[in-house]
Protein backbone atom coordinates (compact mmCIF):
# COMPACT_ATOMS: atom_id res chain seq x y z
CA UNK A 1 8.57 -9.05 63.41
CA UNK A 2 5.62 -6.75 62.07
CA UNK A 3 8.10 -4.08 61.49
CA UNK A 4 10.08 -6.73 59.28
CA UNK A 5 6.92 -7.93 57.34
CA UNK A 6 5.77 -4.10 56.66
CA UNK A 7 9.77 -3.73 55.04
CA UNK A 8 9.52 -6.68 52.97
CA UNK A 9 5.63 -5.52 51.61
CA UNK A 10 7.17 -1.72 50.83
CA UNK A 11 9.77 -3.69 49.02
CA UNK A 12 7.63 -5.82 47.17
CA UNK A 13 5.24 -2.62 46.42
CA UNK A 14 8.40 -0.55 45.21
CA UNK A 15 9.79 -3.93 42.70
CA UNK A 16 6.04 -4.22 41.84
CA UNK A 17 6.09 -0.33 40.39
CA UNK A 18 9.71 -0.70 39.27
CA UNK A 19 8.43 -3.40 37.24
CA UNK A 20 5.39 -1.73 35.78
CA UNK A 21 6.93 1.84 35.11
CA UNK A 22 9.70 -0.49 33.00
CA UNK A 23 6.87 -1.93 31.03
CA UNK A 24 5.23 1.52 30.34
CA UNK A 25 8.75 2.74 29.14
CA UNK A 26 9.62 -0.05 27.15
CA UNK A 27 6.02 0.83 25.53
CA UNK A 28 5.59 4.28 24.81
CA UNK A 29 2.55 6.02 22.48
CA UNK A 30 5.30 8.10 20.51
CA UNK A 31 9.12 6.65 19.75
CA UNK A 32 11.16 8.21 17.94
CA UNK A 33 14.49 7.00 14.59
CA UNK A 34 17.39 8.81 13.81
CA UNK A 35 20.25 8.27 11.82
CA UNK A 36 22.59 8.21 14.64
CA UNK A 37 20.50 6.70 16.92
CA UNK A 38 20.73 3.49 18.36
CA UNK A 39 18.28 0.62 18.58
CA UNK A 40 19.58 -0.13 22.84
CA UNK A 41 18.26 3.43 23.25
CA UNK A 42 14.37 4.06 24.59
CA UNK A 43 13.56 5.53 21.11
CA UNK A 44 12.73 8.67 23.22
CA UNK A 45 13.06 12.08 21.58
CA UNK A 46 16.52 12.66 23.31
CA UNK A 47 17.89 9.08 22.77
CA UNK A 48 16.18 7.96 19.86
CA UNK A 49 16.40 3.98 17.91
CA UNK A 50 18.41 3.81 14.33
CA UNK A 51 15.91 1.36 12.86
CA UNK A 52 12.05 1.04 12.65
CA UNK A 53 12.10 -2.97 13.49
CA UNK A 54 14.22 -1.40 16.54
CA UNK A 55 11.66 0.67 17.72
CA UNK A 56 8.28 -0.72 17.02
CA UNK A 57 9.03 -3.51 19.81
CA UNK A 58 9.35 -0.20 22.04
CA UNK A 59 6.06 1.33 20.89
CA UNK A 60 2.71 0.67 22.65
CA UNK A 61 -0.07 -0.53 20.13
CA UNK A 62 -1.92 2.60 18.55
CA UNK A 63 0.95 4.58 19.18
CA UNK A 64 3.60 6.60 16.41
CA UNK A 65 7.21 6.16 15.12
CA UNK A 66 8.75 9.52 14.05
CA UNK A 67 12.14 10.35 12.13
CA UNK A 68 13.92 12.64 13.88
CA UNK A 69 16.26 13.28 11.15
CA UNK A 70 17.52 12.28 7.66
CA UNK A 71 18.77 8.08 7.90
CA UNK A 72 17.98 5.02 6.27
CA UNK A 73 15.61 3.11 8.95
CA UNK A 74 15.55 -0.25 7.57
CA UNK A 75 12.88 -3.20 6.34
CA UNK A 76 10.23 -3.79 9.19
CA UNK A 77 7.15 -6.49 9.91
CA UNK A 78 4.07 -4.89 11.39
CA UNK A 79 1.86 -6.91 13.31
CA UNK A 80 -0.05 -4.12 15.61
CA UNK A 81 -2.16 -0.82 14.54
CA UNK A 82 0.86 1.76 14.67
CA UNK A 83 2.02 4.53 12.00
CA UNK A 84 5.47 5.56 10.86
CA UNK A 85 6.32 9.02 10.04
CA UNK A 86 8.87 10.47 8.05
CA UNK A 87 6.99 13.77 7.36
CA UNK A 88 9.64 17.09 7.48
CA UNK A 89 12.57 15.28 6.96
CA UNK A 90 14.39 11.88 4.85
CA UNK A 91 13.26 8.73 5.95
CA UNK A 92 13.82 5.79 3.74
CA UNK A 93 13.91 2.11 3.59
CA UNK A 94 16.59 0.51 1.32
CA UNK A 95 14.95 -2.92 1.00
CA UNK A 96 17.57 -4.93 -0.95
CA UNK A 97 17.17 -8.53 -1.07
CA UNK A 98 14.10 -8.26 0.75
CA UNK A 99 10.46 -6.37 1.42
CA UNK A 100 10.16 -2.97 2.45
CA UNK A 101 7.32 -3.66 4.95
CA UNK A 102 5.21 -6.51 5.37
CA UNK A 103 1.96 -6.02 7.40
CA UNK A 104 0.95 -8.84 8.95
CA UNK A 105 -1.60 -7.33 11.61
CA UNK A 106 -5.08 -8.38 12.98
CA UNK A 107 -8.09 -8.23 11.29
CA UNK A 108 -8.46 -5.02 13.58
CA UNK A 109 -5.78 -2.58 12.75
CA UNK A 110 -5.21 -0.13 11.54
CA UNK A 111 -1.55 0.55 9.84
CA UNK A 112 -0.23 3.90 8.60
CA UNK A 113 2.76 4.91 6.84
CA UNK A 114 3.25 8.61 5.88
CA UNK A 115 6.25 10.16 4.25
CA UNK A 116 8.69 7.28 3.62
CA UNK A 117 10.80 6.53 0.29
CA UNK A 118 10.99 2.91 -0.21
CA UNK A 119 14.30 1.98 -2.32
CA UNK A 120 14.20 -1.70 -3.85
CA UNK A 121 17.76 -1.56 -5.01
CA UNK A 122 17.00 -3.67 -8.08
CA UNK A 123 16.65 -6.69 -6.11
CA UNK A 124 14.18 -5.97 -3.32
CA UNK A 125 11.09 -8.45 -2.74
CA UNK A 126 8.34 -5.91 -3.04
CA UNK A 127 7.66 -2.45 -1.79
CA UNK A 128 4.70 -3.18 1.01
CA UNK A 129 3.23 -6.55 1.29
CA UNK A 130 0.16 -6.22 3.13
CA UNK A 131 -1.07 -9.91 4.65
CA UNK A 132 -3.33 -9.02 7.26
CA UNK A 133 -5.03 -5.38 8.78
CA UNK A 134 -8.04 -3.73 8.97
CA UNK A 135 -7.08 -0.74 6.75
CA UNK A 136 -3.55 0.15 5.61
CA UNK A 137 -2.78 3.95 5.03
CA UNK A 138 -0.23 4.97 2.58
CA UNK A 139 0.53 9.06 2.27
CA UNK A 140 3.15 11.18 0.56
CA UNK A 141 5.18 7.92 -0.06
CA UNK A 142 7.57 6.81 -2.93
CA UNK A 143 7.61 3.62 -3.42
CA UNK A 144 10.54 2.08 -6.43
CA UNK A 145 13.03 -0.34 -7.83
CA UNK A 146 11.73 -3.65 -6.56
CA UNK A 147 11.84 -7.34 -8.54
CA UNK A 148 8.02 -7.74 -8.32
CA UNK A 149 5.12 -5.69 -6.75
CA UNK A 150 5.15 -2.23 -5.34
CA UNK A 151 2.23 -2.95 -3.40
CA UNK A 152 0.72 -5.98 -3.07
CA UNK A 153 -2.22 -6.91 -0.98
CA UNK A 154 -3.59 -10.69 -0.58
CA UNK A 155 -5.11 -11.09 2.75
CA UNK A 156 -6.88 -14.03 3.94
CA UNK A 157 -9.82 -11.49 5.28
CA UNK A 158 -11.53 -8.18 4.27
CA UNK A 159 -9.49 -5.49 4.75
CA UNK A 160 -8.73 -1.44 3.10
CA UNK A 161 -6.21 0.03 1.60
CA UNK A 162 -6.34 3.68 1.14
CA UNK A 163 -3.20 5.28 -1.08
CA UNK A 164 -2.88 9.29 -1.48
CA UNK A 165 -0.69 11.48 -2.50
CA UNK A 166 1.55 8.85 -2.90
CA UNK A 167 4.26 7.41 -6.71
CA UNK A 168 4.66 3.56 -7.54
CA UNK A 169 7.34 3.39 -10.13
CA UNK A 170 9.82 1.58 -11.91
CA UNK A 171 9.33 -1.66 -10.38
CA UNK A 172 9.92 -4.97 -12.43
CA UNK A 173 6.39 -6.50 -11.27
CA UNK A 174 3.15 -4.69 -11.33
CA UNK A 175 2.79 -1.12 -9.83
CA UNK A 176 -0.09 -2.47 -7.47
CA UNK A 177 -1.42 -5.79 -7.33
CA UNK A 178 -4.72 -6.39 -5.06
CA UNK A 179 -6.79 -9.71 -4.11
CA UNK A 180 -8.44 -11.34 -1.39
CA UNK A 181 -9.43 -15.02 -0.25
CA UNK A 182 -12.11 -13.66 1.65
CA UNK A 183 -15.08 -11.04 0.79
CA UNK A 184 -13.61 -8.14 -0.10
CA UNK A 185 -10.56 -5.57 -0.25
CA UNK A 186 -11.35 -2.18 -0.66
CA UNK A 187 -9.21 0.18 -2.41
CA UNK A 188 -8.63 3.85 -2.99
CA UNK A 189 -5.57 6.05 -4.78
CA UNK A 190 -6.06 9.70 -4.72
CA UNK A 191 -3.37 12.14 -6.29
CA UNK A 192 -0.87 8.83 -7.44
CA UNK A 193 1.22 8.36 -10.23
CA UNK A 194 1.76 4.67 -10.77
CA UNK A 195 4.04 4.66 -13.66
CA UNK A 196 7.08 2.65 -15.56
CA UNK A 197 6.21 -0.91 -13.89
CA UNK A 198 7.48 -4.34 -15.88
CA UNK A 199 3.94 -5.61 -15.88
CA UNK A 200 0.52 -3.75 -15.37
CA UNK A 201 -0.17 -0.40 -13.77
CA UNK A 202 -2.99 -1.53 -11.78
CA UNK A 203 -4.16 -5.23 -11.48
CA UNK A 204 -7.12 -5.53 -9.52
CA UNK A 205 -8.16 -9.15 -8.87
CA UNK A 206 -10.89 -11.55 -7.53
CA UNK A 207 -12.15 -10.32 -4.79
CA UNK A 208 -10.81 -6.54 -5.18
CA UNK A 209 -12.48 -3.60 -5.69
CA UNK A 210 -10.75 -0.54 -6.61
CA UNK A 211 -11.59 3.49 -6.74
CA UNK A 212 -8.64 6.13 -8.21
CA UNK A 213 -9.02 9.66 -8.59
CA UNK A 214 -7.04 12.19 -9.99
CA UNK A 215 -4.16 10.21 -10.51
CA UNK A 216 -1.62 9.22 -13.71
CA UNK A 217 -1.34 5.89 -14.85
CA UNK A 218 2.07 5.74 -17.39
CA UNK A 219 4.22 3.55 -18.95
CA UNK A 220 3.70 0.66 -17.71
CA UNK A 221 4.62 -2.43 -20.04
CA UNK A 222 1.16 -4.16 -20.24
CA UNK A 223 -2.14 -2.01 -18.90
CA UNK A 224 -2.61 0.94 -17.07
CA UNK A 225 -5.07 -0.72 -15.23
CA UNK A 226 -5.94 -4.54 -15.47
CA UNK A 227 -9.46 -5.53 -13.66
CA UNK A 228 -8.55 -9.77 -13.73
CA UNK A 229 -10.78 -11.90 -11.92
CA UNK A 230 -9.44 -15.38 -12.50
CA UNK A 231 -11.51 -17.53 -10.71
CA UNK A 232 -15.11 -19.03 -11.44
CA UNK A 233 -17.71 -16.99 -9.67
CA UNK A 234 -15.17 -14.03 -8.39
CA UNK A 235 -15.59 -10.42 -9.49
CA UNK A 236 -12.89 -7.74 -10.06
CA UNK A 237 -13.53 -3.69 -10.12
CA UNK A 238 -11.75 -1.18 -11.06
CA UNK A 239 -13.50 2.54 -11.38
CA UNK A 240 -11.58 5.35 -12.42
CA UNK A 241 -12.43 8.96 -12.46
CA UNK A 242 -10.71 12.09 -13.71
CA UNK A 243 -6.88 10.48 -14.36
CA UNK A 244 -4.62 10.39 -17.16
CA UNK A 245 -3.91 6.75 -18.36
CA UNK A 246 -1.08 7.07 -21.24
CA UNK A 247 1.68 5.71 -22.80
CA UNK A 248 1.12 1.80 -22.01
CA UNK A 249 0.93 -1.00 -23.64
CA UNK A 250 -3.08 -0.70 -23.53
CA UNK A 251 -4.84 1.57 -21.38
CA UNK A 252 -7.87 -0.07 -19.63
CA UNK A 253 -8.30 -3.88 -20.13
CA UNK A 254 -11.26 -5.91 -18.20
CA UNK A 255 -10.93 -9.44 -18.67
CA UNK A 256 -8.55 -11.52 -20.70
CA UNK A 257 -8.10 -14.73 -22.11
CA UNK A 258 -9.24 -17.85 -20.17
CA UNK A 259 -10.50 -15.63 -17.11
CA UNK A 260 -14.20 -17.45 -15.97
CA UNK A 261 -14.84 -14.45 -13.27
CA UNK A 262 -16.38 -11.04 -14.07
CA UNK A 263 -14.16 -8.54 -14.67
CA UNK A 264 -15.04 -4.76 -14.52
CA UNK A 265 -13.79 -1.35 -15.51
CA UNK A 266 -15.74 1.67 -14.98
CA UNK A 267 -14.33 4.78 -16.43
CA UNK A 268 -15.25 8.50 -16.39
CA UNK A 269 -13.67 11.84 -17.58
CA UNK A 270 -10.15 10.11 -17.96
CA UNK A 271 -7.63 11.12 -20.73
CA UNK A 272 -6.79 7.87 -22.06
CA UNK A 273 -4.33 8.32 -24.76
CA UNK A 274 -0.96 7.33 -26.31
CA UNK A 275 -1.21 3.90 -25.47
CA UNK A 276 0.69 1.85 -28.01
CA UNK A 277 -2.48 -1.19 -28.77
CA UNK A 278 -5.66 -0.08 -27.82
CA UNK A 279 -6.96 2.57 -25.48
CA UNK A 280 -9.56 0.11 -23.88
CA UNK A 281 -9.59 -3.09 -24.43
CA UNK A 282 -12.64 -6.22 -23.12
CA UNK A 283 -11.43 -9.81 -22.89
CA UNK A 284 -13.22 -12.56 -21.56
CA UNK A 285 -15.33 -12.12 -19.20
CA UNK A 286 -14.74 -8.66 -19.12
CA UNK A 287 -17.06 -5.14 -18.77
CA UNK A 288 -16.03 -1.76 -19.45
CA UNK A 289 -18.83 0.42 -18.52
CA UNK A 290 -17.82 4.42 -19.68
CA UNK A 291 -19.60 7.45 -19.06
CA UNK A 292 -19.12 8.51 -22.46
CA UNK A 293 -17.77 11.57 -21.28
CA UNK A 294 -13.03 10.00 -21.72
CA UNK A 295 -11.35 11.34 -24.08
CA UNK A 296 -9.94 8.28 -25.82
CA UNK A 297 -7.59 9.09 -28.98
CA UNK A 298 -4.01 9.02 -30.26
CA UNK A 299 -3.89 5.35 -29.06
CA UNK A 300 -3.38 2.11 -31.73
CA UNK A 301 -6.86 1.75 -31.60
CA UNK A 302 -8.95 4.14 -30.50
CA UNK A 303 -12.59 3.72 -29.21
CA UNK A 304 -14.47 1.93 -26.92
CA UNK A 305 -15.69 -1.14 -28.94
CA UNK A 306 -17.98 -3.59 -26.93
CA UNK A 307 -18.57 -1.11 -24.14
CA UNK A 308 -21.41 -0.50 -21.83
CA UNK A 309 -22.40 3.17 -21.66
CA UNK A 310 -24.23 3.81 -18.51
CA UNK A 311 -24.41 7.93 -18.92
CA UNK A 312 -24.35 10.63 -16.27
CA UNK A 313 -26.71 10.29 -13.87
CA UNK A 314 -26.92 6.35 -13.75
């Protein structure tokens, strides 16, 4: 009899590990997509997933996706601190009929997506829809094509969104649209070219506050960059440093018509030029505070009429 009950507790024991080494595989740190891979796989280097929504079930919070090779990896919904990687090699998302990636994660995470070209086929949603997360990384991405937004962010809680190195084009709604219910979103684009979008470059709204560096804001069919804060009592920002905003409608624009927030565009050392109305524009309950220090000429009006300067060193 003992020797029976010792047999059934080894057996239990062994199921018991079975069980939890299955868990561990079915959530590893690293996974990995390929084009000819297949989502019943482990996602492990030598049998990897086709898709990105096949894998990230498959990968342990914190942990990585990787493209293994050139493929087309599909739309995917985020709802856990993880980053995808296309870095080295062709990883897209053709998002027709729908969004790219939506990021609905806790208040917690961290998301990061690195190296991925995100196709709207005319008819996609929006590019990345962030809902929810701590702070959402976006590196060496292209981002194009889609019916509205290339980015938008409007969580229900702080959050950050931190873009670099990174193009927002062609798509029929703005470039990059940021608000917040809550206290604050956080913004920064470093090295991006947000160009050709059906409505503003930039829009920035209550609640948003937004720093760009280095970067080219073109062609977009209202402003380069729109600071909008709609609401009674909100406040928009928008600072911009060392960029090229040209060939819009209007350059910079901080307010507009019926806004009762306070709207606010810092700029310094910017070419601002070619724009076909004015180079910088205030509406209600709009700012523009300049260094003095842009080059702002060759627009329909040129000039900075109505604007605060605050001087180097302030």
């Amino acid at each position: 009899m003992n020797k029976f009950r010792f047999t059934i507790k080894m057996l239990a024991i062994a199921i018991f590990m079975l069980a939890f080494a299955s868990m561990a595989q079915a959530q590893a740190s690293r996974t990995w997509v390929s084009g000819v891979g297949d989502d019943a796989n482990p996602c492990s280097r030598t049998a990897p997933c086709k898709t990105w929504a096949g894998a990230i079930s498959k990968t342990a919070a914190c942990g990585e996706i990787d493209a293994l090779d050139p493929g087309g990896f599909g739309a995917v919904t985020i709802t856990k601190s993880i980053t995808l990687d296309g870095t080295g090699t062709f990883a897209s998302i053709l998002a027709s009929l729908t969004t790219g990636i939506i990021i609905n994660a806790a208040a917690t995470d961290v998301v990061t997506i690195r190296g991925i070209s995100i196709n709207g086929f005319c008819n996609g949603i929006r590019g990345i829809n962030v809902l929810s997360a701590k702070t959402v990384n976006i590196e060496d991405c292209v981002i194009f094509r889609f019916a509205n937004e290339g980015i938008r962010v409007a969580t229900t809680a702080a959050s950050n969104m931190n873009i670099r190195n990174s193009v927002i084009r062609d798509n029929a709604g703005e470039g990059i649209s940021l608000t917040t219910t809550a206290s604050l979103v956080k913004a920064t684009l470093d090295n991006c070219r947000v160009s050709g979008n059906g409505a503003n470059g930039v829009r920035v709204l209550a609640g948003a506050r937004l720093t760009a560096h280095n970067s080219v804001f073109s062609h977009n069919a209202a402003n380069g960059i729109l600071a909008d804060a709609v609401g009674a009592g909100t406040v928009a920002q928008a600072r911009i440093w060392t960029s090229d905003i040209s060939l819009n409608t209007q350059g910079v624009a901080a307010g507009k018509g019926g806004n009762a927030g306070s709207s606010v565009v810092e700029i310094a050392q910017n070419q601002i030029t070619s724009n076909t109305a004015f180079g910088a524009i205030i509406g209600t309950g709009g700012i523009i505070e300049t260094f003095s220090n842009n080059s702002i000429r060759g627009n329909g009006t040129d000039g900075c009429t109505g604007c605060t300067s605050v001087g180097p060193g302030n």
